[in-house]
C-alpha atoms as a PDB file:
ATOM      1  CA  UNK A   1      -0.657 -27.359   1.420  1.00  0.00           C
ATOM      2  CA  UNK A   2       2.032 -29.774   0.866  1.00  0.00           C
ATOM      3  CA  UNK A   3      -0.040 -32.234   3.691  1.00  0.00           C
ATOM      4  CA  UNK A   4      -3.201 -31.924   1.864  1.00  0.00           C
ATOM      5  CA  UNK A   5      -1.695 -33.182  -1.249  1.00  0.00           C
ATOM      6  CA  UNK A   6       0.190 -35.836   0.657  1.00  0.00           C
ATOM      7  CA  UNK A   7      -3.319 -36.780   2.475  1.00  0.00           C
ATOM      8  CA  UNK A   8      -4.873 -36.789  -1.632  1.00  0.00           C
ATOM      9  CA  UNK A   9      -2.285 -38.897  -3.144  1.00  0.00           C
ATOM     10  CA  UNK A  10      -2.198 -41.254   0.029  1.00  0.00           C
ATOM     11  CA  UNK A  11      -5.535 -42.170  -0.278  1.00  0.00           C
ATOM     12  CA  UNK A  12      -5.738 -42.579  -4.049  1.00  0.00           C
ATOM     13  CA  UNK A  13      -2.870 -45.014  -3.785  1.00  0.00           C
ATOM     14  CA  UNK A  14      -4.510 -46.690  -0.383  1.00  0.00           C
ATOM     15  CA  UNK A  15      -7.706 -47.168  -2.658  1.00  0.00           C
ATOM     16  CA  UNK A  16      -6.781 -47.776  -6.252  1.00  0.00           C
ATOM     17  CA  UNK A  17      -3.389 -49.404  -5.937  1.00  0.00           C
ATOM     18  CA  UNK A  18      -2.011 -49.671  -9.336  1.00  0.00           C
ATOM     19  CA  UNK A  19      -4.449 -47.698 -10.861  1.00  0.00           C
ATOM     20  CA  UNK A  20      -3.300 -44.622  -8.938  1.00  0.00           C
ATOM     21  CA  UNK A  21      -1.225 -43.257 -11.076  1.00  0.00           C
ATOM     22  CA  UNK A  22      -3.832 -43.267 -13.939  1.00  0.00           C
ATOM     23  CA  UNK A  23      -6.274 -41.293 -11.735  1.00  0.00           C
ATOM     24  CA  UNK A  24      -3.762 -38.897 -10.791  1.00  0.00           C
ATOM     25  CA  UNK A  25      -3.387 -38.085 -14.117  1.00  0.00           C
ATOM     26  CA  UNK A  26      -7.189 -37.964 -14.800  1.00  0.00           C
ATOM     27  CA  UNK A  27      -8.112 -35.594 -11.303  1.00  0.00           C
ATOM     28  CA  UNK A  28      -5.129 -32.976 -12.862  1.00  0.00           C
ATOM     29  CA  UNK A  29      -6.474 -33.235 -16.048  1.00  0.00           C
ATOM     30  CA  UNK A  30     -10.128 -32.247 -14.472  1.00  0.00           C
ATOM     31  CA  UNK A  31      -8.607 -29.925 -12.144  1.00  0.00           C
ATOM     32  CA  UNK A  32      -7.148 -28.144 -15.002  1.00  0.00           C
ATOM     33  CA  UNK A  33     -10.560 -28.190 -16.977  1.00  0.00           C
ATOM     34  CA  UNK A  34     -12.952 -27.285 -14.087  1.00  0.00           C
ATOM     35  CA  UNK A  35     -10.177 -24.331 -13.342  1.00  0.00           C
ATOM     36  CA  UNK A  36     -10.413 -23.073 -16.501  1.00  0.00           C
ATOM     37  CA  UNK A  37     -13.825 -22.638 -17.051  1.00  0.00           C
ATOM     38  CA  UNK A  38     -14.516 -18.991 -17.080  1.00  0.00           C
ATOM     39  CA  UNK A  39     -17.490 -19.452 -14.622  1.00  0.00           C
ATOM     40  CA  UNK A  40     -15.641 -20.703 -12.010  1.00  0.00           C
ATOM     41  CA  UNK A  41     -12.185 -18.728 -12.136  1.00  0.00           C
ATOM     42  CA  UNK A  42     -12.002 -16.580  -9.255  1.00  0.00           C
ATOM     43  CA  UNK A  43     -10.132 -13.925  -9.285  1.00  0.00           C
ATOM     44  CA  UNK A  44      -8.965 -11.576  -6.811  1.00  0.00           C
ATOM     45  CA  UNK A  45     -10.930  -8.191  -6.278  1.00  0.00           C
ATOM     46  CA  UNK A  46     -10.002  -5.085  -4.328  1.00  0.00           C
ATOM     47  CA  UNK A  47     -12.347  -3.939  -1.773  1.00  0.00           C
ATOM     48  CA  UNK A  48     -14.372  -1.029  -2.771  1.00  0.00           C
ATOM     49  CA  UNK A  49     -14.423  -1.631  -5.744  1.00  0.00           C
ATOM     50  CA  UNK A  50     -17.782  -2.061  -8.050  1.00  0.00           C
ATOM     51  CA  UNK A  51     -17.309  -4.941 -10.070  1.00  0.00           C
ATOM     52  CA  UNK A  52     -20.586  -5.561 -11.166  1.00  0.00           C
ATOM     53  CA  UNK A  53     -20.665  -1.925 -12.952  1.00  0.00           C
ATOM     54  CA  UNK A  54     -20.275  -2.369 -16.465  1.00  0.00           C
ATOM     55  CA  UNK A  55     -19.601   1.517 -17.105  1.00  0.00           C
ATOM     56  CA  UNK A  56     -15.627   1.677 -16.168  1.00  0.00           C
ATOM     57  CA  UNK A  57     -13.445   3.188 -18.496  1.00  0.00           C
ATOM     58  CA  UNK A  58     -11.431   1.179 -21.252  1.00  0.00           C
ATOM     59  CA  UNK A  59      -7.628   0.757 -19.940  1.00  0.00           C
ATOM     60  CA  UNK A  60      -6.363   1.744 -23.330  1.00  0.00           C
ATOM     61  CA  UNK A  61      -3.954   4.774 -24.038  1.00  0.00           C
ATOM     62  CA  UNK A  62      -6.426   7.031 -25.583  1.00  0.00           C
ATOM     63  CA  UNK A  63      -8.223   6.839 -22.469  1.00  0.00           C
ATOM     64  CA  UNK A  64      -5.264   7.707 -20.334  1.00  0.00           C
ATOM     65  CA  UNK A  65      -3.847  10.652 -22.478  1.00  0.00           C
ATOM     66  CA  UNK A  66      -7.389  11.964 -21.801  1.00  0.00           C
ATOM     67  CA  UNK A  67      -6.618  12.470 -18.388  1.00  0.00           C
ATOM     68  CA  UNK A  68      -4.303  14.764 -18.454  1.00  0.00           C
ATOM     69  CA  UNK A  69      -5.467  18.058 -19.823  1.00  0.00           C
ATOM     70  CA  UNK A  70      -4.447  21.229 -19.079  1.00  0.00           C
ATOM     71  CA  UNK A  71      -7.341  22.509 -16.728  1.00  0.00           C
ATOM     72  CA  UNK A  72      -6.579  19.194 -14.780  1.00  0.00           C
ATOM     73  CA  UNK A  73      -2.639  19.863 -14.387  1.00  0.00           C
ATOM     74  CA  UNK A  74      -3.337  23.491 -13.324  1.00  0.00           C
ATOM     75  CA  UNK A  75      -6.190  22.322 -10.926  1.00  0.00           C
ATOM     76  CA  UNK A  76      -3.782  19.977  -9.636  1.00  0.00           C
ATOM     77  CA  UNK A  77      -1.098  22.437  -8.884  1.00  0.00           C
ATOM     78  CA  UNK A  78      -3.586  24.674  -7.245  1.00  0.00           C
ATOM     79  CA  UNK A  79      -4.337  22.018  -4.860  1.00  0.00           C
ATOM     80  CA  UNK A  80      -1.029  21.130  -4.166  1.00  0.00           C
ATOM     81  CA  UNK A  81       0.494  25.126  -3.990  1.00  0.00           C
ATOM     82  CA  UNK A  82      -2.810  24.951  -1.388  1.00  0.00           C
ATOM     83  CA  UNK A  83      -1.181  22.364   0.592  1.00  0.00           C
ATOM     84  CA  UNK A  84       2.224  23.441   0.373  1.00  0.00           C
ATOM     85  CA  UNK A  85       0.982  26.946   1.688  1.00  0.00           C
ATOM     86  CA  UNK A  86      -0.555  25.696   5.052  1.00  0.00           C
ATOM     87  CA  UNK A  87       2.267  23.300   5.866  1.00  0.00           C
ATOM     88  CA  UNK A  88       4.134  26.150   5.378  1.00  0.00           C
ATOM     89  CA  UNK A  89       1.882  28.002   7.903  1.00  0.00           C
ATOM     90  CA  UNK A  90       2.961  25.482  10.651  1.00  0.00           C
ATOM     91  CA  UNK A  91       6.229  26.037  10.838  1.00  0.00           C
ATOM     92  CA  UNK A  92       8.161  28.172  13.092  1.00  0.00           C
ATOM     93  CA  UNK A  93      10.388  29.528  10.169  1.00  0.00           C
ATOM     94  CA  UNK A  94       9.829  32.036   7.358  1.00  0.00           C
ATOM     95  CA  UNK A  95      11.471  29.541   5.155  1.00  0.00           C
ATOM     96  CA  UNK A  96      12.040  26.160   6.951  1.00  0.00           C
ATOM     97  CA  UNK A  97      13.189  23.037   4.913  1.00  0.00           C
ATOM     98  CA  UNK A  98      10.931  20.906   3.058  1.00  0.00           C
ATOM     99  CA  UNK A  99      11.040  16.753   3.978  1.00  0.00           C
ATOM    100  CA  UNK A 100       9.833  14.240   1.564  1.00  0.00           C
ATOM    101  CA  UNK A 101      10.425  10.379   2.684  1.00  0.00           C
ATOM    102  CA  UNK A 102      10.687   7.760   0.373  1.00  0.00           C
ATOM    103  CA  UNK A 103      10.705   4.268   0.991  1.00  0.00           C
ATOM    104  CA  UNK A 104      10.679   0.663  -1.506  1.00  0.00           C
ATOM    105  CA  UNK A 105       9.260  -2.407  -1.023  1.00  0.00           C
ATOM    106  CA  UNK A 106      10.556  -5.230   1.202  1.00  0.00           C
ATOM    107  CA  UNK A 107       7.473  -6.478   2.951  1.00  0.00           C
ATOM    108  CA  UNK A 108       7.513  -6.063   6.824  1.00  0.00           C
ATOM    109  CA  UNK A 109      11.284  -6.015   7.228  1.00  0.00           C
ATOM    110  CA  UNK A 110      11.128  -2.406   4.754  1.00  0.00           C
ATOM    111  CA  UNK A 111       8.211  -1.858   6.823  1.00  0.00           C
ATOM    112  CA  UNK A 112       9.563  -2.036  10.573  1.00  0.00           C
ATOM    113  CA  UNK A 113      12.737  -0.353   9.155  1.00  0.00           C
ATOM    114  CA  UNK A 114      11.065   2.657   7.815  1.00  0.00           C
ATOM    115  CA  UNK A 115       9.253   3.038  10.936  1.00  0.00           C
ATOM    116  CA  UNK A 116      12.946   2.609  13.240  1.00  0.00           C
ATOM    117  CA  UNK A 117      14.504   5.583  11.077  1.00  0.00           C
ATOM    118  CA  UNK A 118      11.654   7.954  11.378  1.00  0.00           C
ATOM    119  CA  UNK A 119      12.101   7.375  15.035  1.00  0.00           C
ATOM    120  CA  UNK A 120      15.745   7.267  14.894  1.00  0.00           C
ATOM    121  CA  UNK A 121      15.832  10.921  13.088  1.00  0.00           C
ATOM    122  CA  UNK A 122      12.954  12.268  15.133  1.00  0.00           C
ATOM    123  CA  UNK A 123      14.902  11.581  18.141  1.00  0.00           C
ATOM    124  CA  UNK A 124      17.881  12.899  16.614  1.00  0.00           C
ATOM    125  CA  UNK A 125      16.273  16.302  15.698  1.00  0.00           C
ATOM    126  CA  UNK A 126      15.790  19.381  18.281  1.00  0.00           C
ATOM    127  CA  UNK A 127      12.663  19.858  16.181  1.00  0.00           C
ATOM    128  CA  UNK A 128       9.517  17.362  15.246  1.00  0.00           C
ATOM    129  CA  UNK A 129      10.692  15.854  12.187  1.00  0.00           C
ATOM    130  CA  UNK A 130       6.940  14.411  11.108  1.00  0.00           C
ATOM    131  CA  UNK A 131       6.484  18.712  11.588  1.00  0.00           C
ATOM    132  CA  UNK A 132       8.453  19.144   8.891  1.00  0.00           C
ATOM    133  CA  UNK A 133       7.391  16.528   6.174  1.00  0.00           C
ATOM    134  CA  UNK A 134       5.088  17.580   3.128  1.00  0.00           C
ATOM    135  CA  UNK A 135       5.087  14.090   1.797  1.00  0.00           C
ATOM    136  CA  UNK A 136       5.666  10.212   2.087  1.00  0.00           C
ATOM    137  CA  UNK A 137       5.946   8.379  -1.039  1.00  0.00           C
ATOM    138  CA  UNK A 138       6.972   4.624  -2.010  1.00  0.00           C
ATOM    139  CA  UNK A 139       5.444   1.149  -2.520  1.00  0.00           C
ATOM    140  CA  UNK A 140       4.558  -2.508  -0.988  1.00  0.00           C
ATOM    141  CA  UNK A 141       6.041  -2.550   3.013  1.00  0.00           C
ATOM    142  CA  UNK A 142       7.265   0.365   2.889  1.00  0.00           C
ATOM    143  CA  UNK A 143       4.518   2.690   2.564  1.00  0.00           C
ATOM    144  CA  UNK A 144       2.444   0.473   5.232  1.00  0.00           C
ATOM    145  CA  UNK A 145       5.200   1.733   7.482  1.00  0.00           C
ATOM    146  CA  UNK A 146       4.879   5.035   6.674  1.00  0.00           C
ATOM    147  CA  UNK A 147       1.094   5.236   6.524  1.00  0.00           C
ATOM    148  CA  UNK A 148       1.045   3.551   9.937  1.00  0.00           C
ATOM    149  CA  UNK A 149       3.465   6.295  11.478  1.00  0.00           C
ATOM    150  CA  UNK A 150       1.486   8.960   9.889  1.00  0.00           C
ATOM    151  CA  UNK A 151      -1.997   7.616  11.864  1.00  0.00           C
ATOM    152  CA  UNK A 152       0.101   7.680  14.770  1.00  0.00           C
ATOM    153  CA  UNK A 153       1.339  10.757  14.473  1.00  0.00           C
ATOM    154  CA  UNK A 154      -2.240  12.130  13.576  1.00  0.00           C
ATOM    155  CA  UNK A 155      -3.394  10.863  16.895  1.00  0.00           C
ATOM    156  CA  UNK A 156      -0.299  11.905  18.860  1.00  0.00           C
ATOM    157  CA  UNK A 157      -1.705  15.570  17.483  1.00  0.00           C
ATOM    158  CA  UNK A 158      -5.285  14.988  18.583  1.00  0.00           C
ATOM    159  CA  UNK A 159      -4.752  13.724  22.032  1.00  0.00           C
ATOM    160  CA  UNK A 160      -4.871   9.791  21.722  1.00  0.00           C
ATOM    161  CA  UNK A 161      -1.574   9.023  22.350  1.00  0.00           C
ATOM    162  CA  UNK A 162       1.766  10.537  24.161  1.00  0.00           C
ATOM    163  CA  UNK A 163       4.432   9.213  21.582  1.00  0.00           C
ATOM    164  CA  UNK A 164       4.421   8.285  18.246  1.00  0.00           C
ATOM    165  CA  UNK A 165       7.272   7.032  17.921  1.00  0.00           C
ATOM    166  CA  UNK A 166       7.392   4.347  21.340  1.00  0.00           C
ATOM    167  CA  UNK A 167       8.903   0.693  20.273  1.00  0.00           C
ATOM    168  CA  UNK A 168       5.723  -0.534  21.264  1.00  0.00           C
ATOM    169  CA  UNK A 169       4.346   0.517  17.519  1.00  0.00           C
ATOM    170  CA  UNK A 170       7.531  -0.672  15.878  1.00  0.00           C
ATOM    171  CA  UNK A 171       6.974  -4.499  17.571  1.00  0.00           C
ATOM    172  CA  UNK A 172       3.049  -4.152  16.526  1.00  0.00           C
ATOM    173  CA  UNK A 173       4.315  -3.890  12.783  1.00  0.00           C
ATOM    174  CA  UNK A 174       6.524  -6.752  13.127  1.00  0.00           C
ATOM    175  CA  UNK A 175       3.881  -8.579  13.795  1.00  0.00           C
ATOM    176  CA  UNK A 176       3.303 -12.183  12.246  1.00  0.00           C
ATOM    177  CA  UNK A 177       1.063 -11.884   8.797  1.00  0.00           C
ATOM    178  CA  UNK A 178       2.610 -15.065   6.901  1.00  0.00           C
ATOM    179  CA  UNK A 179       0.912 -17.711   8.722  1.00  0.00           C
ATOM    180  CA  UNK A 180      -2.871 -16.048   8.652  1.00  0.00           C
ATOM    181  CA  UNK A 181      -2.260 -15.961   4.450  1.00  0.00           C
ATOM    182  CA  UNK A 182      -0.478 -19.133   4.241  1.00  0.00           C
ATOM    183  CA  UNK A 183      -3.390 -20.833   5.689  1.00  0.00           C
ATOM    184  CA  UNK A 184      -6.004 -18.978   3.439  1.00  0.00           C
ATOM    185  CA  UNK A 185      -3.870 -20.171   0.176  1.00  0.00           C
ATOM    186  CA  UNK A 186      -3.989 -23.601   1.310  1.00  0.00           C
ATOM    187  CA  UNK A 187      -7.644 -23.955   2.988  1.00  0.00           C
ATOM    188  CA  UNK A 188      -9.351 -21.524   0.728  1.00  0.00           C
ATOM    189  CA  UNK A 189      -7.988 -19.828  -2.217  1.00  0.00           C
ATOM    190  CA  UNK A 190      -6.444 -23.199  -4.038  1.00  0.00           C
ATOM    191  CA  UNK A 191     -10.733 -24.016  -4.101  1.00  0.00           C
ATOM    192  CA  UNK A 192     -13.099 -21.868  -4.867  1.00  0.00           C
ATOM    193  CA  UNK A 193     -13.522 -19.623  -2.224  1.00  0.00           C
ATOM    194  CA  UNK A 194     -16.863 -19.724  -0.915  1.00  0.00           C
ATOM    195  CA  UNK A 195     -17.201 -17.280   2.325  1.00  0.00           C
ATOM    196  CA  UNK A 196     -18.086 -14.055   1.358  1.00  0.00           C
ATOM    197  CA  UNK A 197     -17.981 -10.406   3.588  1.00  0.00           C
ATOM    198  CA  UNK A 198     -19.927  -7.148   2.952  1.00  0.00           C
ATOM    199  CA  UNK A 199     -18.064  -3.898   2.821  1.00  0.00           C
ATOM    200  CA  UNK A 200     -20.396  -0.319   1.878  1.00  0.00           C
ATOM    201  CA  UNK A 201     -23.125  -2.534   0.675  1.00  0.00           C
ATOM    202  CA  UNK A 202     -20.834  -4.700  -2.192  1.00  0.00           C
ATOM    203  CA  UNK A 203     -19.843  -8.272  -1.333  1.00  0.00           C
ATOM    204  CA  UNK A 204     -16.718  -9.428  -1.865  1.00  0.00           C
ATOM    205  CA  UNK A 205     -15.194 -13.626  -1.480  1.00  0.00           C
ATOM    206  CA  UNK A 206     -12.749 -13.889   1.544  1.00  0.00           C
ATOM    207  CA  UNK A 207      -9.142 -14.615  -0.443  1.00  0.00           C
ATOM    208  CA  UNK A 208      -6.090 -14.406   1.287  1.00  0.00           C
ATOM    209  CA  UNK A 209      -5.864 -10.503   0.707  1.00  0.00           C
ATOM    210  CA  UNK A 210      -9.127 -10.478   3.077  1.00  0.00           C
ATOM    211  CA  UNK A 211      -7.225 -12.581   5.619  1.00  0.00           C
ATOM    212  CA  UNK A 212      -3.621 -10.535   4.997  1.00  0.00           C
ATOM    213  CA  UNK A 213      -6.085  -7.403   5.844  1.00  0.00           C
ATOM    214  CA  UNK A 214      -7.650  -8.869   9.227  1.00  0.00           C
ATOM    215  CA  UNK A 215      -4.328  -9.603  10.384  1.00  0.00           C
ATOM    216  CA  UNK A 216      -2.531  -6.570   9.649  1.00  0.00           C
ATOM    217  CA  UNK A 217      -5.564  -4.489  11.390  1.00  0.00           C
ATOM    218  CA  UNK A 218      -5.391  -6.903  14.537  1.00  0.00           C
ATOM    219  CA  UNK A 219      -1.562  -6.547  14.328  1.00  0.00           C
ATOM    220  CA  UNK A 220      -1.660  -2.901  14.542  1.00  0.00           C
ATOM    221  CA  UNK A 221      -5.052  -1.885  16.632  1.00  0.00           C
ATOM    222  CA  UNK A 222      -7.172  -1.233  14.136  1.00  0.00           C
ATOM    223  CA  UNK A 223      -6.334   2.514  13.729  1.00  0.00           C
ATOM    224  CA  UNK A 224      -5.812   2.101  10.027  1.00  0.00           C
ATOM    225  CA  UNK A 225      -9.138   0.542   9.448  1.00  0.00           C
ATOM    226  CA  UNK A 226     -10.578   3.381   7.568  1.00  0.00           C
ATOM    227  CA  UNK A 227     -10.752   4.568   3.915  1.00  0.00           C
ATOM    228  CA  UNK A 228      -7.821   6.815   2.268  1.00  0.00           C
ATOM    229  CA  UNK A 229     -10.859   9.696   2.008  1.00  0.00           C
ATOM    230  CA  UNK A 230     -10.889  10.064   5.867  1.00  0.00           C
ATOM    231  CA  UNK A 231      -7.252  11.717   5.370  1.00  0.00           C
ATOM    232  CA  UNK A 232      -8.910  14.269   3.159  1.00  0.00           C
ATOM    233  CA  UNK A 233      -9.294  17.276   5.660  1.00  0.00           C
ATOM    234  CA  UNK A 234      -6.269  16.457   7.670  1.00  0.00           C
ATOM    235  CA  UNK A 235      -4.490  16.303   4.295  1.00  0.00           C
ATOM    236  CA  UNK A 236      -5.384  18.967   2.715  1.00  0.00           C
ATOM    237  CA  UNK A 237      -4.848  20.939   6.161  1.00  0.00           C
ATOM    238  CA  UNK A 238      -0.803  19.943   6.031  1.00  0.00           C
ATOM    239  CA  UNK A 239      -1.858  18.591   9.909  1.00  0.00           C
ATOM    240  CA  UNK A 240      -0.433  15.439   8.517  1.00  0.00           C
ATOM    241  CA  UNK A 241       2.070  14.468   5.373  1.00  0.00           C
ATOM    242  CA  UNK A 242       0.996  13.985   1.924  1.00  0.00           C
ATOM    243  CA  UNK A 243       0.543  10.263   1.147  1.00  0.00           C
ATOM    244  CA  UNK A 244       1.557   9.123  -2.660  1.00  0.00           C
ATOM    245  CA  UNK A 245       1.425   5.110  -2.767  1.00  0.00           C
ATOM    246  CA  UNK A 246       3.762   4.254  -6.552  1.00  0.00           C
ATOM    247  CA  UNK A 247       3.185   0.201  -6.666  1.00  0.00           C
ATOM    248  CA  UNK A 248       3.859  -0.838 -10.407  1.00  0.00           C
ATOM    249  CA  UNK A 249       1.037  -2.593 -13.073  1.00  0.00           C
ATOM    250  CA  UNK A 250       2.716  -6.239 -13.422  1.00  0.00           C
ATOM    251  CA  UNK A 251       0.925  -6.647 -16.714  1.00  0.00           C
ATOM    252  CA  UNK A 252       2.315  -3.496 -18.552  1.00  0.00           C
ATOM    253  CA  UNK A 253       5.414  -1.795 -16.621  1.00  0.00           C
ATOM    254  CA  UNK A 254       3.362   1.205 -15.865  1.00  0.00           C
ATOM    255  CA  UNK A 255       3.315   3.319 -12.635  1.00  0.00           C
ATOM    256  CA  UNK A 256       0.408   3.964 -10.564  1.00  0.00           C
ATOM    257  CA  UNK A 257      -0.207   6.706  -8.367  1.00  0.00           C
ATOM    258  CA  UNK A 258      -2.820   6.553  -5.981  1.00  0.00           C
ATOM    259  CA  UNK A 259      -2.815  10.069  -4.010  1.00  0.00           C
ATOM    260  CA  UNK A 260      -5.570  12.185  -2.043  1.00  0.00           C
ATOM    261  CA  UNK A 261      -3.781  15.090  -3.819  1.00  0.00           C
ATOM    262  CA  UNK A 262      -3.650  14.813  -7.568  1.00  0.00           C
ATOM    263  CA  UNK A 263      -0.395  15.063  -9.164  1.00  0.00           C
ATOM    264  CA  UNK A 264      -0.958  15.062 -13.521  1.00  0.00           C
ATOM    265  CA  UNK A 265       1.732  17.831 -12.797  1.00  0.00           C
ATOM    266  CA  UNK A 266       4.368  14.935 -11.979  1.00  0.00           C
ATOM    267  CA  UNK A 267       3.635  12.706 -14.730  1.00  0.00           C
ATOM    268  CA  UNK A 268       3.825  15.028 -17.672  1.00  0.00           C
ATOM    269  CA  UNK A 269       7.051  15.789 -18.884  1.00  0.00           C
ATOM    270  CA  UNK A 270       6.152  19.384 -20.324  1.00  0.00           C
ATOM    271  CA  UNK A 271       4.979  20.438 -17.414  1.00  0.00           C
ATOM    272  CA  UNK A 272       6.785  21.897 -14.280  1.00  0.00           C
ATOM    273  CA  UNK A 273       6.103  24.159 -10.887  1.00  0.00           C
ATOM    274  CA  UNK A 274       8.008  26.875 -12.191  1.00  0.00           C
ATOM    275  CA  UNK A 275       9.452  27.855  -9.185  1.00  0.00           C
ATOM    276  CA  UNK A 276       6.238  27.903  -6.787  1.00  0.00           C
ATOM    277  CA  UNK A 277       7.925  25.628  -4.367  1.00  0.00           C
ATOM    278  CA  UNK A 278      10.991  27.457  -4.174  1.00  0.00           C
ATOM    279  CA  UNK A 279       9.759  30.299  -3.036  1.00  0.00           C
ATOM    280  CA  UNK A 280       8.860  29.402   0.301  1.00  0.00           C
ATOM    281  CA  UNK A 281      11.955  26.466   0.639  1.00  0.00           C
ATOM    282  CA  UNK A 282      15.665  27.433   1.627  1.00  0.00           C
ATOM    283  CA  UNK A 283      16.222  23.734   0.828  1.00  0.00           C
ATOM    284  CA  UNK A 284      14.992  20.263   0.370  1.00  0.00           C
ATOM    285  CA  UNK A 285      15.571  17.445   2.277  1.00  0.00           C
ATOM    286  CA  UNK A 286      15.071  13.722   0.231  1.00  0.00           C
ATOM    287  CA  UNK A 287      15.467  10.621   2.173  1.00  0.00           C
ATOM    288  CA  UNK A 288      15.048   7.722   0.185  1.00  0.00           C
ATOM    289  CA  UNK A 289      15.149   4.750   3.198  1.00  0.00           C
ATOM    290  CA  UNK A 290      16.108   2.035   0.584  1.00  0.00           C
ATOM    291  CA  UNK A 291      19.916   4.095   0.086  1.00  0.00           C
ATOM    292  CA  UNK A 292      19.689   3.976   4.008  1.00  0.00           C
ATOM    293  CA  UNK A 293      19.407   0.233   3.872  1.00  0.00           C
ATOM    294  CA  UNK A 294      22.156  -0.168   1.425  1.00  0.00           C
ATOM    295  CA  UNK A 295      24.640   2.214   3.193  1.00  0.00           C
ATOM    296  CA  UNK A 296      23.855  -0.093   6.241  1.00  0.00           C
ATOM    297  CA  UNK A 297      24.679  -3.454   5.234  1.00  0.00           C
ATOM    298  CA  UNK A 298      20.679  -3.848   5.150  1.00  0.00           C
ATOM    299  CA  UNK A 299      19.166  -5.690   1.573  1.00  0.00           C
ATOM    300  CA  UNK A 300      16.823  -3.869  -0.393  1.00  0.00           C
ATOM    301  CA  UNK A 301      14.420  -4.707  -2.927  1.00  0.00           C
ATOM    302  CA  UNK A 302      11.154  -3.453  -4.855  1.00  0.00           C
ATOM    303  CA  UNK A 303       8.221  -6.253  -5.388  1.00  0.00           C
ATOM    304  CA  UNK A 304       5.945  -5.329  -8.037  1.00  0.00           C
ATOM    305  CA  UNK A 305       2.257  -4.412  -6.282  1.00  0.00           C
END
């Protein structure tokens, strides 16, 4: 970026001489006009997403408090008892101990750590530690390490692969992912990007989330290339953890949960499991990776999403 701006301003001053510095100012001030014209202002979309559907719900309050009703809560917990009862199934105990992993943000260094201690404890263990988890939960590179693990471990069950947890998948997630995305900010997105893709029949413009996607997939094999819905059955089955992503809304402070598994039940103060977990649990194991970091010497953060 900063050579393209050096190859701008070294032509306008090769050209123009003395007058350069009063068609600087007059290319900024156009720059900052043509920008800001609602017409051309790209913006960054998720893929999947219809944009060009005017009928999606108002992001006000009243619209959020009408989520959560009491039918949807209990529907919720049935799901999740559901779960709970065939992971439960699966295990060689009458009441074994329940795993939940949580990890925060850091980008690919919280990323390639969460995936070492996962391997580090599931060496360390007589018994399959990814066995024992109900659910994986955090935000930014630290749930990209934990989703990745869980594919692997879903096709360590069906018959793909030997070991999940080989170094080999650690070094693929360490992968380089700056350099794809720091050429798409300064080749494409600081224009108007023009390239376009189609995804389930919507088109979308190639921005630098596009390229961050291609290189993560070619970084890891392609094995996540697939929608969060193709987890439903193995989900739902226990055969793999629970997955509950909790990146934060930079324009308001709030918390979003995006989950297979619904879970009103966790966001509403009044209401509780009233024991249903217990009674199949002698005991609950949390391990939140970001205290592991800190214990460690390792630094820690959590990026808004």
């Amino acid at each position: 970026m900063a050579s393209m701006i050096l190859a701008v301003v070294g032509a306008i001053s090769y050209w123009f001489g003395t007058w350069r510095l009063v068609l600087l100012v007059f290319l900024l001030v156009l720059v900052d006009l043509v920008t800001g014209h609602r017409g051309l202002r790209f913006r960054n979309q998720a893929f999947g997403i219809d944009y060009a559907c005017d009928g999606r719900p108002a992001y006000t309050n009243s619209t959020l408090d009408s989520l959560f009703s009491t039918e949807q809560q209990a529907t919720d917990k049935l799901v999740v008892q559901g779960v709970l009862d065939q992971w439960l199934a699966r295990q060689p105990t009458e009441k074994p101990k329940l795993v939940i992993l949580s990890s925060s943000g850091g980008g690919l260094k919280s990323a390639v750590w969460t995936m070492h201690v996962i391997n580090q404890l599931e060496r360390s263990i007589s018994d399959s530690l990814m066995h024992r988890v109900a659910l994986m939960t955090g935000a930014s590179g630290g749930v990209f390490g934990m989703a990745y693990q869980r594919e692997l471990w879903l096709r360590q069950q069906q018959g793909f692969i030997t070991d999940y947890t080989k170094p080999f998948y650690v070094e693929r997630m360490a992968g380089d992912l700056l350099n794809s995305v720091a050429f798409s900010i300064a080749t494409n997105d600081l224009f108007y990007p023009g390239l376009k893709f189609t995804r389930d029949s919507l088109s979308y413009r190639k921005d630098r989330g596009y390229s961050f996607e291609m290189q993560f997939h070619e970084n890891t094999g392609y094995v996540l290339d697939k929608a969060i819905g193709d987890y439903r059955d193995n989900e739902l089955s226990a055969r793999i953890p629970m997955l509950m992503i909790t990146p934060t809304i930079v324009n308001d402070g709030r918390r979003l949960i995006i989950s297979l598994c619904l879970f009103h039940f966790f966001v509403d103060p009044h209401c509780h499991l009233e024991g249903q977990i217990e009674r199949v649990l002698t005991g609950l194991i949390l391990i939140p990776f970001s205290d592991l970091s800190k214990a460690t010497g390792w630094p820690s953060a959590r990026p808004f999403v």
